[in-house]
C-alpha atoms as a PDB file:
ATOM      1  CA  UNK A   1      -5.052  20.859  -2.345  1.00  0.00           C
ATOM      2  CA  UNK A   2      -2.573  17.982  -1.005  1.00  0.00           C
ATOM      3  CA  UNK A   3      -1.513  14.630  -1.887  1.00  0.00           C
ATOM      4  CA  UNK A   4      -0.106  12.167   0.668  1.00  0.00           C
ATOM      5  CA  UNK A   5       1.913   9.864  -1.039  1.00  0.00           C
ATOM      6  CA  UNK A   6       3.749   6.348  -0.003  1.00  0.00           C
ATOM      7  CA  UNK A   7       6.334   5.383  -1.759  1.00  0.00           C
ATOM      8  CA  UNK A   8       9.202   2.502  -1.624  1.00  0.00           C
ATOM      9  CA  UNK A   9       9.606  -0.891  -0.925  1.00  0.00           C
ATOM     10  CA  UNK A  10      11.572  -3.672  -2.708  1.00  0.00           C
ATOM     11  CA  UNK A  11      11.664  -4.914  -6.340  1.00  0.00           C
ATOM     12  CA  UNK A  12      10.759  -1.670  -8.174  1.00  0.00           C
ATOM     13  CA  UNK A  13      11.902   1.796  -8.934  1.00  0.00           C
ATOM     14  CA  UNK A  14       9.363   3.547  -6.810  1.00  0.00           C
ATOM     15  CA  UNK A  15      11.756   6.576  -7.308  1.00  0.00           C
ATOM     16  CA  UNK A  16      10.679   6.658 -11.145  1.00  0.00           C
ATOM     17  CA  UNK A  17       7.117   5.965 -10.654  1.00  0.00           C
ATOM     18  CA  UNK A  18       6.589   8.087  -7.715  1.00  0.00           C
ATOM     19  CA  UNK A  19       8.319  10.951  -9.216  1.00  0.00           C
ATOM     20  CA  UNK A  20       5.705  10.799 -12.428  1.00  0.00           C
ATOM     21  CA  UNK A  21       2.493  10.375 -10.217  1.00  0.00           C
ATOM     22  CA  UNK A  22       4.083  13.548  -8.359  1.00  0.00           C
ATOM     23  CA  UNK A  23       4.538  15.821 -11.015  1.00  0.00           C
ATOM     24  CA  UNK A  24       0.989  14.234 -12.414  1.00  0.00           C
ATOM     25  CA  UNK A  25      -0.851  15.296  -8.807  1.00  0.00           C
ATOM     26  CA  UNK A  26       0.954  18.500  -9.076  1.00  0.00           C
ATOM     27  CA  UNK A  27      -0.585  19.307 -12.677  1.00  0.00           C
ATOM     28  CA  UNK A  28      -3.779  19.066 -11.509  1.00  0.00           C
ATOM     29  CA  UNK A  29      -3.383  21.139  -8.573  1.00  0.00           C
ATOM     30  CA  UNK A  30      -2.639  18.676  -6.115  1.00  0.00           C
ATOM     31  CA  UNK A  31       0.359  19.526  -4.068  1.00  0.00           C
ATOM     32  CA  UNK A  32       2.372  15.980  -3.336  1.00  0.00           C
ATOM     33  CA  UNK A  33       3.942  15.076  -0.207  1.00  0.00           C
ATOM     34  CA  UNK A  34       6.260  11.788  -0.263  1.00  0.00           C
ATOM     35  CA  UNK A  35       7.079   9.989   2.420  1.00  0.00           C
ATOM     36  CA  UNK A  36       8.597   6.190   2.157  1.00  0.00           C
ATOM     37  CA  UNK A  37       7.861   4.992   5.807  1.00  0.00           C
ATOM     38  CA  UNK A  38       4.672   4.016   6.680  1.00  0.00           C
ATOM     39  CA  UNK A  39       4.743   4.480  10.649  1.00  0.00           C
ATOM     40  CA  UNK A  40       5.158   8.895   8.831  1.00  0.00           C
ATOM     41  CA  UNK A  41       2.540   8.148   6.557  1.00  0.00           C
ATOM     42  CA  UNK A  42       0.498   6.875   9.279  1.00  0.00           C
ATOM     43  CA  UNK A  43       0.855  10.078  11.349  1.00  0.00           C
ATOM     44  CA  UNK A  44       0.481  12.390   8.679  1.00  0.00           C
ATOM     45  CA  UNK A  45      -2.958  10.559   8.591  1.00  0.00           C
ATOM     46  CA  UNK A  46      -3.445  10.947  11.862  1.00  0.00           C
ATOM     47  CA  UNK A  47      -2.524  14.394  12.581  1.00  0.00           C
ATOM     48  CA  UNK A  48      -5.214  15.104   9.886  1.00  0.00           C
ATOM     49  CA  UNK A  49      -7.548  13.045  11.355  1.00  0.00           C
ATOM     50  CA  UNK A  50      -7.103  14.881  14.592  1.00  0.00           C
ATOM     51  CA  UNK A  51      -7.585  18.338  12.693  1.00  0.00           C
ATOM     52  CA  UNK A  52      -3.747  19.083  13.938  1.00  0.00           C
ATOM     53  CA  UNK A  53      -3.239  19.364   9.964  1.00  0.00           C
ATOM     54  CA  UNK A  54      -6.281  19.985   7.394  1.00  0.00           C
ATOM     55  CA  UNK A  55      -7.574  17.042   6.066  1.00  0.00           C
ATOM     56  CA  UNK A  56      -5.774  15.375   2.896  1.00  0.00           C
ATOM     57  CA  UNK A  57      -6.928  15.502  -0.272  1.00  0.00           C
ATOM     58  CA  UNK A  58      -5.938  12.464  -2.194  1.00  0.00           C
ATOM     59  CA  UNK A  59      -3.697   9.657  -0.571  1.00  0.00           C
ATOM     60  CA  UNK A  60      -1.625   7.657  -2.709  1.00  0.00           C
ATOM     61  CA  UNK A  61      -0.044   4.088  -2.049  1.00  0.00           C
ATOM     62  CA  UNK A  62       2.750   3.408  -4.549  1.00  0.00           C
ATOM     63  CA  UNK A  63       4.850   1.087  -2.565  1.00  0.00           C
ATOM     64  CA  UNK A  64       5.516  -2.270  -1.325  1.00  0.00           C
ATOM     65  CA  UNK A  65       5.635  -2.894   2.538  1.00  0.00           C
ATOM     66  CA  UNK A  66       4.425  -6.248   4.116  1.00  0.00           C
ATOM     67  CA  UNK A  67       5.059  -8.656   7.286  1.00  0.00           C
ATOM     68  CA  UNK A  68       7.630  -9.921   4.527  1.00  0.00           C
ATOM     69  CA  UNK A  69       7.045 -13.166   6.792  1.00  0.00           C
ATOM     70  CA  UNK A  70       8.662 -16.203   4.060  1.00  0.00           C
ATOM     71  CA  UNK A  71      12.012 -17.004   3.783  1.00  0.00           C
ATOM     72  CA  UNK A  72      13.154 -15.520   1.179  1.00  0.00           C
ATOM     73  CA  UNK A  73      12.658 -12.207   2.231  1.00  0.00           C
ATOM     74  CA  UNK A  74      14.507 -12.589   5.719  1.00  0.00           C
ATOM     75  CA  UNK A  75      17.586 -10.458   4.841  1.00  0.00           C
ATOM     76  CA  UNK A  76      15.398  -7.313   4.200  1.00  0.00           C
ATOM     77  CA  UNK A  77      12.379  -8.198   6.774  1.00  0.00           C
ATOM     78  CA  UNK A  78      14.407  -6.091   9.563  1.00  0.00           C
ATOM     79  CA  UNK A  79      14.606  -3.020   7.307  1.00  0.00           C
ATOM     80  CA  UNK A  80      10.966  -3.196   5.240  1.00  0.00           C
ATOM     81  CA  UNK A  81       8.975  -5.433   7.097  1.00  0.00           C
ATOM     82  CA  UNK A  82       5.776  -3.858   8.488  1.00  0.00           C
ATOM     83  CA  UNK A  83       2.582  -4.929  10.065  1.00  0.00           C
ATOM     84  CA  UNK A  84      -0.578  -2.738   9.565  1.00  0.00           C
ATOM     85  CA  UNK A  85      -2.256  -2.233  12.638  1.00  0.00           C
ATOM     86  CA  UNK A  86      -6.389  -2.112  12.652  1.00  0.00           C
ATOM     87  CA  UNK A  87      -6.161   1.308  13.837  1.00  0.00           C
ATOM     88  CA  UNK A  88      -3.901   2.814  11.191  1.00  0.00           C
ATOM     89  CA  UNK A  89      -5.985   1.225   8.914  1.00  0.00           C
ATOM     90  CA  UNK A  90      -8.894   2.410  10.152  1.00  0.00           C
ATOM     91  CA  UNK A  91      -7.583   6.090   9.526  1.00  0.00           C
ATOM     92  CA  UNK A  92      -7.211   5.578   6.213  1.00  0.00           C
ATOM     93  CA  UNK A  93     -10.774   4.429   6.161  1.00  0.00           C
ATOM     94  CA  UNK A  94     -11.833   7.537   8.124  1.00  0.00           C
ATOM     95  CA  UNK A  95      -9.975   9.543   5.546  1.00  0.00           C
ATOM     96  CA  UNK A  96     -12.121   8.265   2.352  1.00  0.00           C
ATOM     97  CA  UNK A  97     -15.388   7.780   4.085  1.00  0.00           C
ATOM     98  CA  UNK A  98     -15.066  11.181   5.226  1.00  0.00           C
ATOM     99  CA  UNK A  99     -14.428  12.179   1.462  1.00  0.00           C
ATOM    100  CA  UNK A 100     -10.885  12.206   0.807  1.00  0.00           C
ATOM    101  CA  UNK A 101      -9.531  10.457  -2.169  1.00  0.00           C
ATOM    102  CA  UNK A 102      -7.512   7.060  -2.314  1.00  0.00           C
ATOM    103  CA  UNK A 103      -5.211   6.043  -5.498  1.00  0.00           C
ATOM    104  CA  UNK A 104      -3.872   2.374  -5.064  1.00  0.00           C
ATOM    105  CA  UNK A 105      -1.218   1.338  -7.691  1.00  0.00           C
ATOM    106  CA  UNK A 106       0.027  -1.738  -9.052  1.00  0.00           C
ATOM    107  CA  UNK A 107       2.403  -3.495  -5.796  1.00  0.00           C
ATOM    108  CA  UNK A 108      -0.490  -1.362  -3.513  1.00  0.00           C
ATOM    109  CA  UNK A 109      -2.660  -4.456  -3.553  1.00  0.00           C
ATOM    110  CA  UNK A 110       0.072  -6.788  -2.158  1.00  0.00           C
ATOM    111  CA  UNK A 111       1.008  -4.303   0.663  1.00  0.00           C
ATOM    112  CA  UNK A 112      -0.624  -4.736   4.266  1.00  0.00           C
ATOM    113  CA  UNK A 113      -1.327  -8.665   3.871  1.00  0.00           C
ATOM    114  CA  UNK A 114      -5.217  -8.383   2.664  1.00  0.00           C
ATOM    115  CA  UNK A 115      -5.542  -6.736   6.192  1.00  0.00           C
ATOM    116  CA  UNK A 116      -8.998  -6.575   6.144  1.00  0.00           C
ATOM    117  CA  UNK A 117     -10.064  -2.839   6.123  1.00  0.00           C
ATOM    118  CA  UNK A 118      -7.822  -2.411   3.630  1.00  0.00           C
ATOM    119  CA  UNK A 119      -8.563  -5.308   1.524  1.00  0.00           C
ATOM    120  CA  UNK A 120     -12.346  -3.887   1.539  1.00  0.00           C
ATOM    121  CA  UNK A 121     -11.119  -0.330   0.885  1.00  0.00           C
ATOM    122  CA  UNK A 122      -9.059  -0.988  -1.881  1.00  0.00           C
ATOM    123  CA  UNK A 123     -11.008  -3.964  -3.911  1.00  0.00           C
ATOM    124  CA  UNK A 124      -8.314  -6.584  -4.283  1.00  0.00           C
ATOM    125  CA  UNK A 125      -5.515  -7.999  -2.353  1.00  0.00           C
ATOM    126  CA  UNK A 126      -2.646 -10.591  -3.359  1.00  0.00           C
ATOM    127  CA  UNK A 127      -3.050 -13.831  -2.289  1.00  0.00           C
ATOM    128  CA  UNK A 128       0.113 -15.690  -1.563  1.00  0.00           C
ATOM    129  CA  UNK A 129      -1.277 -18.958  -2.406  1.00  0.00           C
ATOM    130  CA  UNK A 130      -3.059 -18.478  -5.715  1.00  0.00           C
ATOM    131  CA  UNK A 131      -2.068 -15.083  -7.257  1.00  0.00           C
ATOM    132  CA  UNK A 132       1.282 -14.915  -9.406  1.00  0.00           C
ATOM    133  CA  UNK A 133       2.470 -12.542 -12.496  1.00  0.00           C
ATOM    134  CA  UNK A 134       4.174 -13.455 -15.496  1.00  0.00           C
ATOM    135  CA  UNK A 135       7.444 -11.989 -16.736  1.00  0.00           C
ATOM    136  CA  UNK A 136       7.162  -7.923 -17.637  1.00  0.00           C
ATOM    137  CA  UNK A 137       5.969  -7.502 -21.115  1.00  0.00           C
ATOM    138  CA  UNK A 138       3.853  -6.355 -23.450  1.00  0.00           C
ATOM    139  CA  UNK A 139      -0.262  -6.116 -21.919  1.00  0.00           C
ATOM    140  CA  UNK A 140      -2.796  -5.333 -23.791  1.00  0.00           C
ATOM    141  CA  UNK A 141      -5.066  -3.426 -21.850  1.00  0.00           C
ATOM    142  CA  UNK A 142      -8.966  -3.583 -23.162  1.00  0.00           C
ATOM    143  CA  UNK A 143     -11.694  -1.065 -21.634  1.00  0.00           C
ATOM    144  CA  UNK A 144     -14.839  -2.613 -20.574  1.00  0.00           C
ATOM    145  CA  UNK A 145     -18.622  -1.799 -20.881  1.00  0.00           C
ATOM    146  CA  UNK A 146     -18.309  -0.095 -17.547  1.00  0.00           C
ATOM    147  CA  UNK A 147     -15.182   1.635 -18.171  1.00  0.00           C
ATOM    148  CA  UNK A 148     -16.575   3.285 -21.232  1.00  0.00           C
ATOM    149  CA  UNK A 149     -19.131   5.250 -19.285  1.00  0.00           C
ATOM    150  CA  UNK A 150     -16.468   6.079 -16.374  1.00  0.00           C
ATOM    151  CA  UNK A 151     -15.289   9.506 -16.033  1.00  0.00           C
ATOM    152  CA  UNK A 152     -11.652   7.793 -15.179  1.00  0.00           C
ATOM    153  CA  UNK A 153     -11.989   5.965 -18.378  1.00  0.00           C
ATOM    154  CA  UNK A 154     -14.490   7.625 -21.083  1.00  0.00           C
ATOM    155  CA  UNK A 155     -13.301   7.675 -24.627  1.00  0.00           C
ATOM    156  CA  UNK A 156      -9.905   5.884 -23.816  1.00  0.00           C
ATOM    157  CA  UNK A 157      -9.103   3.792 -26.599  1.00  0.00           C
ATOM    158  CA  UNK A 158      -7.561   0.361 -26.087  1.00  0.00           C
ATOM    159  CA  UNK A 159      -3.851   0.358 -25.751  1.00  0.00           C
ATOM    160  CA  UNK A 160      -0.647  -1.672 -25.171  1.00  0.00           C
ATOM    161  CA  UNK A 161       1.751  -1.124 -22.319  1.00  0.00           C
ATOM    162  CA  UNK A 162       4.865  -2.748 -20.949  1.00  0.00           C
ATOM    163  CA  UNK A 163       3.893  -3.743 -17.332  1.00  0.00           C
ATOM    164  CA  UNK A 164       3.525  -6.700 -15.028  1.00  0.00           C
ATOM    165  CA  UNK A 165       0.092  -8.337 -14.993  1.00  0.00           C
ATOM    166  CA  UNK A 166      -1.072  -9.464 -11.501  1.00  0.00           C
ATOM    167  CA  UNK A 167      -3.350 -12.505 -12.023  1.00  0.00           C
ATOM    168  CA  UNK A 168      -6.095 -14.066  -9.386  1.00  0.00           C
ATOM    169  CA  UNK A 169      -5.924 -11.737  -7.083  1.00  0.00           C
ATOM    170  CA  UNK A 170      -8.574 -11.948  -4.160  1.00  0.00           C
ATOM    171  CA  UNK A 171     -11.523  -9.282  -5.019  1.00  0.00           C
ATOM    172  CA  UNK A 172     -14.817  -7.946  -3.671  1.00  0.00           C
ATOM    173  CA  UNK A 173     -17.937  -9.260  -4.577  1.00  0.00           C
ATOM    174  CA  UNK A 174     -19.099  -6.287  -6.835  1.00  0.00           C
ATOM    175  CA  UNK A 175     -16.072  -4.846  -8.059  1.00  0.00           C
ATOM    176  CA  UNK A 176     -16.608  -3.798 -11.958  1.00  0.00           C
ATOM    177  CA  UNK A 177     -13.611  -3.115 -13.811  1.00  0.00           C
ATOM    178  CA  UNK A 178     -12.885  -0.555 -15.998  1.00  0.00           C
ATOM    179  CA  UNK A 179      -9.776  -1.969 -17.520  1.00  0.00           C
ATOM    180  CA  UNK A 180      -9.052  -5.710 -18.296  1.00  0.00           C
ATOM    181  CA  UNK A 181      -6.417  -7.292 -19.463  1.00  0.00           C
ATOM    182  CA  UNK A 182      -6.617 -11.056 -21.129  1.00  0.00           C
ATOM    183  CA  UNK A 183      -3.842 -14.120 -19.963  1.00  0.00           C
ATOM    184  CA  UNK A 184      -4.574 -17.591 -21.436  1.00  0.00           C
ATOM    185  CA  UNK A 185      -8.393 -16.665 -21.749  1.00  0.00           C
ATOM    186  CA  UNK A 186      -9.170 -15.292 -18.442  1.00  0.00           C
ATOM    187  CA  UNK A 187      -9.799 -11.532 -17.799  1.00  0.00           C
ATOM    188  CA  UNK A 188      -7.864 -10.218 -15.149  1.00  0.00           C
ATOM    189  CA  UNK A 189      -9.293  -6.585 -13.900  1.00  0.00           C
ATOM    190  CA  UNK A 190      -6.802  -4.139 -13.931  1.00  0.00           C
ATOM    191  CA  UNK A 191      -8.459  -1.052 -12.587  1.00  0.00           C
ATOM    192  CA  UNK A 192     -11.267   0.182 -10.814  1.00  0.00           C
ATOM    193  CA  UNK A 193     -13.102   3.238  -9.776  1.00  0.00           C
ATOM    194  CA  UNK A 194     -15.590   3.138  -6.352  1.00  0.00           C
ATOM    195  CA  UNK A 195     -17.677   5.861  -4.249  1.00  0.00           C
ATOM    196  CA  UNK A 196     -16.640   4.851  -0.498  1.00  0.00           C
ATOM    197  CA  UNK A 197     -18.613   6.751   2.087  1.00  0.00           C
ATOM    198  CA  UNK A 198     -18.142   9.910   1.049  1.00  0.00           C
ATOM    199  CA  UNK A 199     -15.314   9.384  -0.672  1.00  0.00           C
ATOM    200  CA  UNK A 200     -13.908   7.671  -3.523  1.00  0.00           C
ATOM    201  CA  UNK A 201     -11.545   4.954  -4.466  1.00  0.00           C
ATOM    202  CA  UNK A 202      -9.154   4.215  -7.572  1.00  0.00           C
ATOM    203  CA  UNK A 203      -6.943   1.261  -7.923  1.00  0.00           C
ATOM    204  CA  UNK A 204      -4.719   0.799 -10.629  1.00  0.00           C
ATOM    205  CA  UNK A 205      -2.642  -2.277 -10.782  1.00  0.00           C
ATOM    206  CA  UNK A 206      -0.920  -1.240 -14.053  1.00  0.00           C
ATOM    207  CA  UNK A 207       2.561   0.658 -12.901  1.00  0.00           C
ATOM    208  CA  UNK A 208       5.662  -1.862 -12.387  1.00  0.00           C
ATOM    209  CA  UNK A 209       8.285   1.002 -13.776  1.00  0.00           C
ATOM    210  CA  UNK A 210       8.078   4.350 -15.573  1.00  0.00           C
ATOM    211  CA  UNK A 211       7.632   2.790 -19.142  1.00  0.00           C
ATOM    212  CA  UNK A 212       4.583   2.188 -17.682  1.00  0.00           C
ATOM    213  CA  UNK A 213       3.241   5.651 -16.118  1.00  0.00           C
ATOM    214  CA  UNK A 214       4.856   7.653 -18.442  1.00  0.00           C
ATOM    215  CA  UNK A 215       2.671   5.434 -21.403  1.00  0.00           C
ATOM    216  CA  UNK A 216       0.948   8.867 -22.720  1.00  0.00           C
ATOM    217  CA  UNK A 217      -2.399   6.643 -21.993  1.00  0.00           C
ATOM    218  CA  UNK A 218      -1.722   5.324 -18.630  1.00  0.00           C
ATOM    219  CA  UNK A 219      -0.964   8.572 -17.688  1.00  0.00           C
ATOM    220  CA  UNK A 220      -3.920   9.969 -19.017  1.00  0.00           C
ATOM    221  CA  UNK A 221      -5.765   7.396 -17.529  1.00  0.00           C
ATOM    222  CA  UNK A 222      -4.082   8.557 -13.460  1.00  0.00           C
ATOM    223  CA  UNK A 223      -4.628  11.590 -14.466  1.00  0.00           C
ATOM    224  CA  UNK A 224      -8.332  11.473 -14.343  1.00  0.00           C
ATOM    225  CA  UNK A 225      -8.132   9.180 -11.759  1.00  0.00           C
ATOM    226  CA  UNK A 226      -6.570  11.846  -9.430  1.00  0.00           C
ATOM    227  CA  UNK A 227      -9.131  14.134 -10.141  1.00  0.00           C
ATOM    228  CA  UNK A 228     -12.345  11.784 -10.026  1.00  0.00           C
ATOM    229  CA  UNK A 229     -10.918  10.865  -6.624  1.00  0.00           C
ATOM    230  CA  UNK A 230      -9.663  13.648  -5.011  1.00  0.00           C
ATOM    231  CA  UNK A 231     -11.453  15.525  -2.184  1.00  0.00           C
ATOM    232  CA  UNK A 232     -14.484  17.797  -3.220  1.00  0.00           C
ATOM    233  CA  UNK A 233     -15.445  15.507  -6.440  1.00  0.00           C
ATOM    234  CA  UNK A 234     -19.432  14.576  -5.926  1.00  0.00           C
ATOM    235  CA  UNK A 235     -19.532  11.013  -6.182  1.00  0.00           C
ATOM    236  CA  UNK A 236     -21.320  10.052  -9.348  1.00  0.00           C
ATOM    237  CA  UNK A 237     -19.241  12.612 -11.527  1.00  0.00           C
END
């Protein structure tokens, strides 16, 4: 079984993080392939989607790659800019309503500028006029009603974990989280699990560095994810 994974952008050690959620796919049987440019990632996709390739299992977005259209990101726009085009992302929808698995993490919300199809398939996008994060520190990460009766969450306990809480993002109408998080009495969600087609959808927006996926329950918590979502897992389980 195979894992497509993207990986890189600015502002994190994607190296670190990338390199757990690989060896995490790979425990479970999931063979990772890493690429860090989306226009590969995109035919990887495609060359699956035209049965060139068999069809991925599980794709994984743990990066950061936008239009990078403000000013202050000029000096890198030329190198890590990128513009999702409706038809790429309309592979990746083929891919999970077709029954492959998607795993979103942490800076995946903020990548492809809420392009629509991808705002839809992953729950939650950044909004560059309302969302914002504090400093890293200390979250305290609380499972909901929901999330107790998950498969990706079931019997998790509630825990603490250095990370970088995204607050107000844009979301779907019915997304239930699993995982919450509390800033100045508001509950931000902080992960998700959703049938798609005939596929299914986790997003995780825990995961700023490695003291975060290598928190044993984090990582307990992708773990399952990986394997609720991959390919070949009925919805419903």
């Amino acid at each position: 079984m195979s894992n497509l994974m993207l990986s890189g952008g600015p502002g994190h050690d994607f190296d670190a993080t990338t390199s757990e959620l690989g060896a995490l796919s790979a425990d479970i049987g999931l063979d990772p392939t890493v690429v860090t440019e989306p226009v590969e990632f995109f035919t990887a996709l495609r060359r699956a989607e035209e049965r060139e390739i068999p069809p991925w299992d599980l794709v994984t977005v743990n990066a950061l790659r936008w239009r990078m259209e403000t000013g202050q990101y000029t000096d890198q726009r030329d190198r890590l800019g990128f513009e999702l085009r409706s038809a790429d992302a309309g592979l990746l929808a083929a891919h999970v309503t077709g029954g492959g698995g998607l795993l979103v993490l942490h800076t995946g919300v903020i990548c492809f500028d809420a392009e629509p199809t991808w705002h839809e398939l992953v729950g939650a996008s950044w909004n560059w006029d309302s969302s914002s994060h504090p400093p890293v520190a200390d979250v305290d990460v609380a499972v909901t009603a929901a999330g107790r009766d998950h498969p990706v969450t079931e019997g998790v306990a509630p825990f603490r974990v250095r990370d970088e809480l995204y607050l107000h993002l844009d979301t779907v109408d019915d997304l239930v989280p699993l995982l919450t998080a509390s800033h100045l009495g508001q509950e931000q969600p902080l992960l998700w699990a959703r049938p798609f087609g005939e596929g299914r959808v986790v997003t995780d927006v825990l995961g700023h560095g490695a003291e975060s996926t290598t928190h044993p329950a984090h990582r307990a918590v992708l773990r399952r994810a990986m394997s609720w979502s991959r390919r070949g897992t009925p919805n419903g389980s």
